[in-house]
C-alpha atoms as a PDB file:
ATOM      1  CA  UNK A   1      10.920  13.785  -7.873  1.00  0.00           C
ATOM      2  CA  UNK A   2       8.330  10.937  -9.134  1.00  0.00           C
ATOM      3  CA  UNK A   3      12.052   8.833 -10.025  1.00  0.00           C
ATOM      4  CA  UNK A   4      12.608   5.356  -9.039  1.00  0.00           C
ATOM      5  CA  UNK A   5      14.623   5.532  -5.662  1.00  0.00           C
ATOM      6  CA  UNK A   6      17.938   4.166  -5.525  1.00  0.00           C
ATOM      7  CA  UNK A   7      19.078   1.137  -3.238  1.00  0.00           C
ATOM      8  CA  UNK A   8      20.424   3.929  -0.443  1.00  0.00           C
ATOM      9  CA  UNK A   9      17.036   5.308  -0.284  1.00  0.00           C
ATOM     10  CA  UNK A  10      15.749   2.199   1.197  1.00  0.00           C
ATOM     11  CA  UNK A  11      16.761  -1.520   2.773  1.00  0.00           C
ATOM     12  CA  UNK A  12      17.213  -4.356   0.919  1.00  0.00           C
ATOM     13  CA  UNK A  13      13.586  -5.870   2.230  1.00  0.00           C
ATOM     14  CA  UNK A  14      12.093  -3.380   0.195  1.00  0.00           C
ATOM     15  CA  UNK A  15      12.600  -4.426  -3.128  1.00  0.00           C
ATOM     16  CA  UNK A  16      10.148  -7.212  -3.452  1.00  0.00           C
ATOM     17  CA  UNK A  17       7.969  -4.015  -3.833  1.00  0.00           C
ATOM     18  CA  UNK A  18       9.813  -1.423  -5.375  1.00  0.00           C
ATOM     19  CA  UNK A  19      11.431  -3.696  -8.336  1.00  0.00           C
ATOM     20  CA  UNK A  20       7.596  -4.803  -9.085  1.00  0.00           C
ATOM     21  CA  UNK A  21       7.026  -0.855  -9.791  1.00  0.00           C
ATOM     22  CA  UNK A  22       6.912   0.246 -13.552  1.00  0.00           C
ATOM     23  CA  UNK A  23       9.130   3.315 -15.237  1.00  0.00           C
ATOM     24  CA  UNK A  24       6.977   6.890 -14.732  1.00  0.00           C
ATOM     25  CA  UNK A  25       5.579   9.014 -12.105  1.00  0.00           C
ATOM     26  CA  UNK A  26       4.837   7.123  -9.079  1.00  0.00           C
ATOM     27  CA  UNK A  27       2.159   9.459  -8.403  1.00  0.00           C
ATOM     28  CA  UNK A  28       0.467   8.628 -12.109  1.00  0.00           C
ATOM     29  CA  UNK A  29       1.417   5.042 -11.090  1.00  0.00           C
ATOM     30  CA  UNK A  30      -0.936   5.331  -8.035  1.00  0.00           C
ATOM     31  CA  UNK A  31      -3.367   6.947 -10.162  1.00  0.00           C
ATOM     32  CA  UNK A  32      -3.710   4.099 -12.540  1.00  0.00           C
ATOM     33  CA  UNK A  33      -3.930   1.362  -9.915  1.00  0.00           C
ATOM     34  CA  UNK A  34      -6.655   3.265  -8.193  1.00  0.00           C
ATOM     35  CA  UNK A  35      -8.669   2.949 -11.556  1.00  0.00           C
ATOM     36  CA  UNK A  36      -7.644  -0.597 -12.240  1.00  0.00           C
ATOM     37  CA  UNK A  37      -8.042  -1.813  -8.710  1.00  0.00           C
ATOM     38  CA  UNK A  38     -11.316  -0.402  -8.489  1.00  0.00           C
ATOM     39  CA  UNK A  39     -12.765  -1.984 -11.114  1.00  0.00           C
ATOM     40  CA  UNK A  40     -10.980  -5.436 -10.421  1.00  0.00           C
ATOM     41  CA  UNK A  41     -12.618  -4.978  -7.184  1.00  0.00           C
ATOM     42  CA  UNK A  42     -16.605  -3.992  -8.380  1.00  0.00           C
ATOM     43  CA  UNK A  43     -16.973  -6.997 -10.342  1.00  0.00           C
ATOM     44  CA  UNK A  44     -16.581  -9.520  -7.600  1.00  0.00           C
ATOM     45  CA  UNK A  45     -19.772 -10.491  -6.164  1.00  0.00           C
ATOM     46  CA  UNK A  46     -20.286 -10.208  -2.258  1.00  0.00           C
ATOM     47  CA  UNK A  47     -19.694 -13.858  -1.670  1.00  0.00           C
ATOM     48  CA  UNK A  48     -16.755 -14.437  -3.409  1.00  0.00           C
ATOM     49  CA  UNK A  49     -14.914 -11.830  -1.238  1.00  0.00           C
ATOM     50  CA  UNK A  50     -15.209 -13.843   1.957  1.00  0.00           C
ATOM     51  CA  UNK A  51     -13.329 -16.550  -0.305  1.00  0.00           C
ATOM     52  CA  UNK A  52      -9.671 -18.216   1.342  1.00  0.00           C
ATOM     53  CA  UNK A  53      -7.368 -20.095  -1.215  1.00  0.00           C
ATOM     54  CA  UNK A  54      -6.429 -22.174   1.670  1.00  0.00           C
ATOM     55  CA  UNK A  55      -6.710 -22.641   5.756  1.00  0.00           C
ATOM     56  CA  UNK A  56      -5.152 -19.770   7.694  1.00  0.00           C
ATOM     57  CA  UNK A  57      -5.130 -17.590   4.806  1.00  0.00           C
ATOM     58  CA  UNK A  58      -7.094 -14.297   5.027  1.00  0.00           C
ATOM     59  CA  UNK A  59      -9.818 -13.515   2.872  1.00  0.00           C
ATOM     60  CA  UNK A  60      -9.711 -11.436  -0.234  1.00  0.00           C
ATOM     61  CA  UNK A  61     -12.006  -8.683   1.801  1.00  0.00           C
ATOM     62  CA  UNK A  62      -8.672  -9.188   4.703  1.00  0.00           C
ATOM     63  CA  UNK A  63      -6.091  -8.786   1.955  1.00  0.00           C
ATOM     64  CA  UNK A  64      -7.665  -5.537   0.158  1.00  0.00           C
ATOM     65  CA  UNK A  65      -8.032  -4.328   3.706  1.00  0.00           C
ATOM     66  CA  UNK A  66      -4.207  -4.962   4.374  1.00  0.00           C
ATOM     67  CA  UNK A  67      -3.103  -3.331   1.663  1.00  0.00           C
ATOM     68  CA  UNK A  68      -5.176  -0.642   2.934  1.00  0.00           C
ATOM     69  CA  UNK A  69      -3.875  -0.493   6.866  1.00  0.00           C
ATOM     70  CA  UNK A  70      -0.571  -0.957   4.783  1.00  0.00           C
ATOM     71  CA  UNK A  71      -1.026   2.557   2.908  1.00  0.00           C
ATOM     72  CA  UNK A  72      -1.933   4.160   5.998  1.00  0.00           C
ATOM     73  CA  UNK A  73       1.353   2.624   7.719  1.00  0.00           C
ATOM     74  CA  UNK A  74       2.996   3.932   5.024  1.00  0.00           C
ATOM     75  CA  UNK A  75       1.920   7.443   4.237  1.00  0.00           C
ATOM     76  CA  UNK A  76       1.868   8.323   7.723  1.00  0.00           C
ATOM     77  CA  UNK A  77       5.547   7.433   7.931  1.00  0.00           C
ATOM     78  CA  UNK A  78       5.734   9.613   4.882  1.00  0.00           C
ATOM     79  CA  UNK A  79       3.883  12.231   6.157  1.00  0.00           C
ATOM     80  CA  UNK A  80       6.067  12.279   9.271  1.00  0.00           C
ATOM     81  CA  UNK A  81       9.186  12.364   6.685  1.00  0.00           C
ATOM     82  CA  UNK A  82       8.376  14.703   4.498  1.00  0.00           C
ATOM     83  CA  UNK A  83       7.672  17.155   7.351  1.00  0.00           C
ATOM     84  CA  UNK A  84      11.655  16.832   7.782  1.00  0.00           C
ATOM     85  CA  UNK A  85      10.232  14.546  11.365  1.00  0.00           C
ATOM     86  CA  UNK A  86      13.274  12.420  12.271  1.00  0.00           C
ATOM     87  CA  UNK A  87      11.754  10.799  15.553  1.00  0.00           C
ATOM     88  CA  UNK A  88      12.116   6.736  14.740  1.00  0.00           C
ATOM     89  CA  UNK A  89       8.669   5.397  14.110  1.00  0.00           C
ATOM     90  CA  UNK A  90       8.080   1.587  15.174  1.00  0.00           C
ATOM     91  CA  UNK A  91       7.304  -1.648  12.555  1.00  0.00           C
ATOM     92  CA  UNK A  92       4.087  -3.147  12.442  1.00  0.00           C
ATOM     93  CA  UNK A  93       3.351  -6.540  12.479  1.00  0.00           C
ATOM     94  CA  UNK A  94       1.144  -7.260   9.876  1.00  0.00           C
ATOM     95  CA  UNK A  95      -0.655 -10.262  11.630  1.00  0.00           C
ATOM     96  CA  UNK A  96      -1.454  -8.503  14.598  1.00  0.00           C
ATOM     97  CA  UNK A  97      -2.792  -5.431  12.498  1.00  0.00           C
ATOM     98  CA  UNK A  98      -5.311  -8.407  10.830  1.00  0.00           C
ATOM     99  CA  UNK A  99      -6.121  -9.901  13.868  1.00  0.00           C
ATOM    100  CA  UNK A 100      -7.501  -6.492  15.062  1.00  0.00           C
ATOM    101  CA  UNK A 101      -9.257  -5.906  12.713  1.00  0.00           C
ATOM    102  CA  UNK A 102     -12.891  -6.363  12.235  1.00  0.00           C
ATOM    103  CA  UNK A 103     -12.836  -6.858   7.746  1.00  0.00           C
ATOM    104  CA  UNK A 104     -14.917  -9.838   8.154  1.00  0.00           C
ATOM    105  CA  UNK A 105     -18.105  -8.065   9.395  1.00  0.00           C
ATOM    106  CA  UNK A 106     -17.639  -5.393   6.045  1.00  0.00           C
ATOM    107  CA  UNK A 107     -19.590  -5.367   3.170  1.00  0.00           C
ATOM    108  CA  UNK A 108     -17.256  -6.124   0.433  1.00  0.00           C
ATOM    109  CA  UNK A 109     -18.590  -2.620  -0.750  1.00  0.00           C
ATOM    110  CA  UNK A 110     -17.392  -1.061   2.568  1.00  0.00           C
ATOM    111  CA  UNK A 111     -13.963  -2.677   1.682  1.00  0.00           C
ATOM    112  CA  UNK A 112     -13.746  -0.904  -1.379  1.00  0.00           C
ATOM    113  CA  UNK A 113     -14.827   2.340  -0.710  1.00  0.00           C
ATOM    114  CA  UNK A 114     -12.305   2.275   2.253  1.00  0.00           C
ATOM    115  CA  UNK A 115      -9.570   1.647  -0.467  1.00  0.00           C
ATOM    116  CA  UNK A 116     -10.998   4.225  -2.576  1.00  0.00           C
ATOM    117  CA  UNK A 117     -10.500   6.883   0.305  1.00  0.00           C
ATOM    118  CA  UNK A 118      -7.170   6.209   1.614  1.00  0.00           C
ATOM    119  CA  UNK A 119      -5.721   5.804  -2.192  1.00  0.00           C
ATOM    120  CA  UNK A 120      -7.250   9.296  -2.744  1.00  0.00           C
ATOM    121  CA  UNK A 121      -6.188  10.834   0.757  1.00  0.00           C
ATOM    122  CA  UNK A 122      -2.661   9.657  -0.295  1.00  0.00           C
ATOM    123  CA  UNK A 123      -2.493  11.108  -3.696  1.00  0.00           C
ATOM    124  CA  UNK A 124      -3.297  14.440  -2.244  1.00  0.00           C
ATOM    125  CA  UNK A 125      -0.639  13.953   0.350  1.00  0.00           C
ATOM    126  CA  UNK A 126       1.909  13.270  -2.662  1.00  0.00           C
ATOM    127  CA  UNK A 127       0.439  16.011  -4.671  1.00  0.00           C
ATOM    128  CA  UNK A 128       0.885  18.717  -2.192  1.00  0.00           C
ATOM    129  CA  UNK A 129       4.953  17.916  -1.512  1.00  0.00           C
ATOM    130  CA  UNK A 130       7.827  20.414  -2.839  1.00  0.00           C
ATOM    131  CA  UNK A 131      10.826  18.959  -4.561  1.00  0.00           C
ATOM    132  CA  UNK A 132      12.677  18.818  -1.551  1.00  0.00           C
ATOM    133  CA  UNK A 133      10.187  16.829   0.190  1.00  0.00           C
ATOM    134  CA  UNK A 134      11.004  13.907  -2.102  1.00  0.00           C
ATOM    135  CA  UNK A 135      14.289  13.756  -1.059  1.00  0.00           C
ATOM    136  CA  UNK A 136      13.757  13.898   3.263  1.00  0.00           C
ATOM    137  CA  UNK A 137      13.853  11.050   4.937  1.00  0.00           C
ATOM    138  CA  UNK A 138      12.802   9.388   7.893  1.00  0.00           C
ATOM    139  CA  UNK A 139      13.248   6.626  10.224  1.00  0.00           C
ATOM    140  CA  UNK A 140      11.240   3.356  10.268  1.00  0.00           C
ATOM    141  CA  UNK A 141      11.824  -0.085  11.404  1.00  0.00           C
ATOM    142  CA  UNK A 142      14.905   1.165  12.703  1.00  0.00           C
ATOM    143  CA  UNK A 143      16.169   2.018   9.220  1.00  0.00           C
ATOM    144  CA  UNK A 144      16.251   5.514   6.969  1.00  0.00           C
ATOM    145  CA  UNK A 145      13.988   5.455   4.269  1.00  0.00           C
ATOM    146  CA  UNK A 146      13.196   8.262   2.002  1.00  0.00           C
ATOM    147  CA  UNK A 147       9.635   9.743   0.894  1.00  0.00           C
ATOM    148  CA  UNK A 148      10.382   8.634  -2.437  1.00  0.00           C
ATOM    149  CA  UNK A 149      10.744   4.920  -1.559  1.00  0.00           C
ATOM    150  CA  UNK A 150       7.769   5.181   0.711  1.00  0.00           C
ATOM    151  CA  UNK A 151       5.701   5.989  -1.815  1.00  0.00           C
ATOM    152  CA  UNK A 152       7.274   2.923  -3.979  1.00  0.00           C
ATOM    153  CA  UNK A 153       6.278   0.728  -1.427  1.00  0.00           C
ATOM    154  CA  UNK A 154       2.714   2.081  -1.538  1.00  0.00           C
ATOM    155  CA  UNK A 155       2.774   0.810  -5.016  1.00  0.00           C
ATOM    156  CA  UNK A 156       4.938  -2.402  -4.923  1.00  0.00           C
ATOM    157  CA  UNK A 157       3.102  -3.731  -2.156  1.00  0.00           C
ATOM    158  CA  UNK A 158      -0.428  -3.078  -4.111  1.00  0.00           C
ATOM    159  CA  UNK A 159       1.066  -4.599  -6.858  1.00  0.00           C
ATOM    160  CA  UNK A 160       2.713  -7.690  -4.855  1.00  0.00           C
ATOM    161  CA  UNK A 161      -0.796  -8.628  -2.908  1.00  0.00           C
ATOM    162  CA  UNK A 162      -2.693  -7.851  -6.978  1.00  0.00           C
ATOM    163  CA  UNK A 163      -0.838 -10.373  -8.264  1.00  0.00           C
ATOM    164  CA  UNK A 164      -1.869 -12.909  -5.584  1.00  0.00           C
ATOM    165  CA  UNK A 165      -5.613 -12.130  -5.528  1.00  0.00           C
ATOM    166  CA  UNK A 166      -5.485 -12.559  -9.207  1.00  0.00           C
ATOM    167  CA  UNK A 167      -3.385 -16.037  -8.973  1.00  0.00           C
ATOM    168  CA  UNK A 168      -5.253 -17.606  -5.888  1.00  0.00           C
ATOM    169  CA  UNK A 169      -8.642 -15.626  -5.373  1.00  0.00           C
ATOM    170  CA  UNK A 170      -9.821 -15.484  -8.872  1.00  0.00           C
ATOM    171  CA  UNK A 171      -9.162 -18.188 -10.323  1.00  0.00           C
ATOM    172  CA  UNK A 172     -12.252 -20.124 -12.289  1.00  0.00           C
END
């Protein structure tokens, strides 16, 4: 399909990530983050990753691993989807998930490499679907979304948390 998805494909919540997505192939979209991500992400140094713009706000080794729990929210819903699986699957809160979650005690390297694998296992998942998969959708949050918008998200929300590491994490 690798077509923006239109506003039926998805709720209105969604577009703070899908409008931030660029014209092409989502897939080749995915892709090029991967790359640029990557090597955003290898020229931090270790101690700048445990860095918090402000109080109560998670570190940039906590954000790169929510957008990483994120993608795995995500492409399992669009796993589930594409397989034509209409059983409702339940939100996540995104606090909770962090709270869970044990980022701190990574090496900022471990952080990466985790990012590195699930971006990977996700393009495979999107490289391996028919034409028709594109189009299925599935239930989350109580809502139909299709695999196509899914995988917008993926790459909205990347882009979304990217341009907050860049304007509060990295700045000199």
């Amino acid at each position: 399909m690798q077509q923006r998805p239109s506003k039926e494909e998805y709720m209105p919540y969604h577009e703070q990530y899908i409008g931030l997505v660029g014209e092409g192939s989502v897939t080749e979209i995915l892709e090029q983050q991967l790359a640029s991500t990557t090597e955003l992400l290898s020229d931090i140094p270790e101690a700048q990753a445990d860095y918090r713009y402000a109080e109560g706000k998670w570190s940039l080794k906590e954000v790169i691993g929510h957008i990483t729990d994120n993608e795995r929210v995500m492409s399992y819903r669009l796993l589930r989807a594409a397989r034509g699986d209409k059983t409702p699957l339940a939100g996540y809160d995104q606090d909770e998930f962090m709270s869970g979650s044990t980022f701190q005690d990574w090496t900022f390297s471990q952080i990466i490499e985790d990012y590195i694998s699930v971006r990977r296992a996700t393009l495979t998942l999107l490289r391996g679907l028919s034409e028709a998969a594109w189009h299925r959708f599935g239930v989350s949050n109580g809502s139909e979304i299709t695999v196509n918008a899914l995988a917008y998200i993926i790459a909205g929300h990347e882009t979304h948390h990217l341009n907050i590491i860049k304007d509060r994490y990295l700045v000199k």
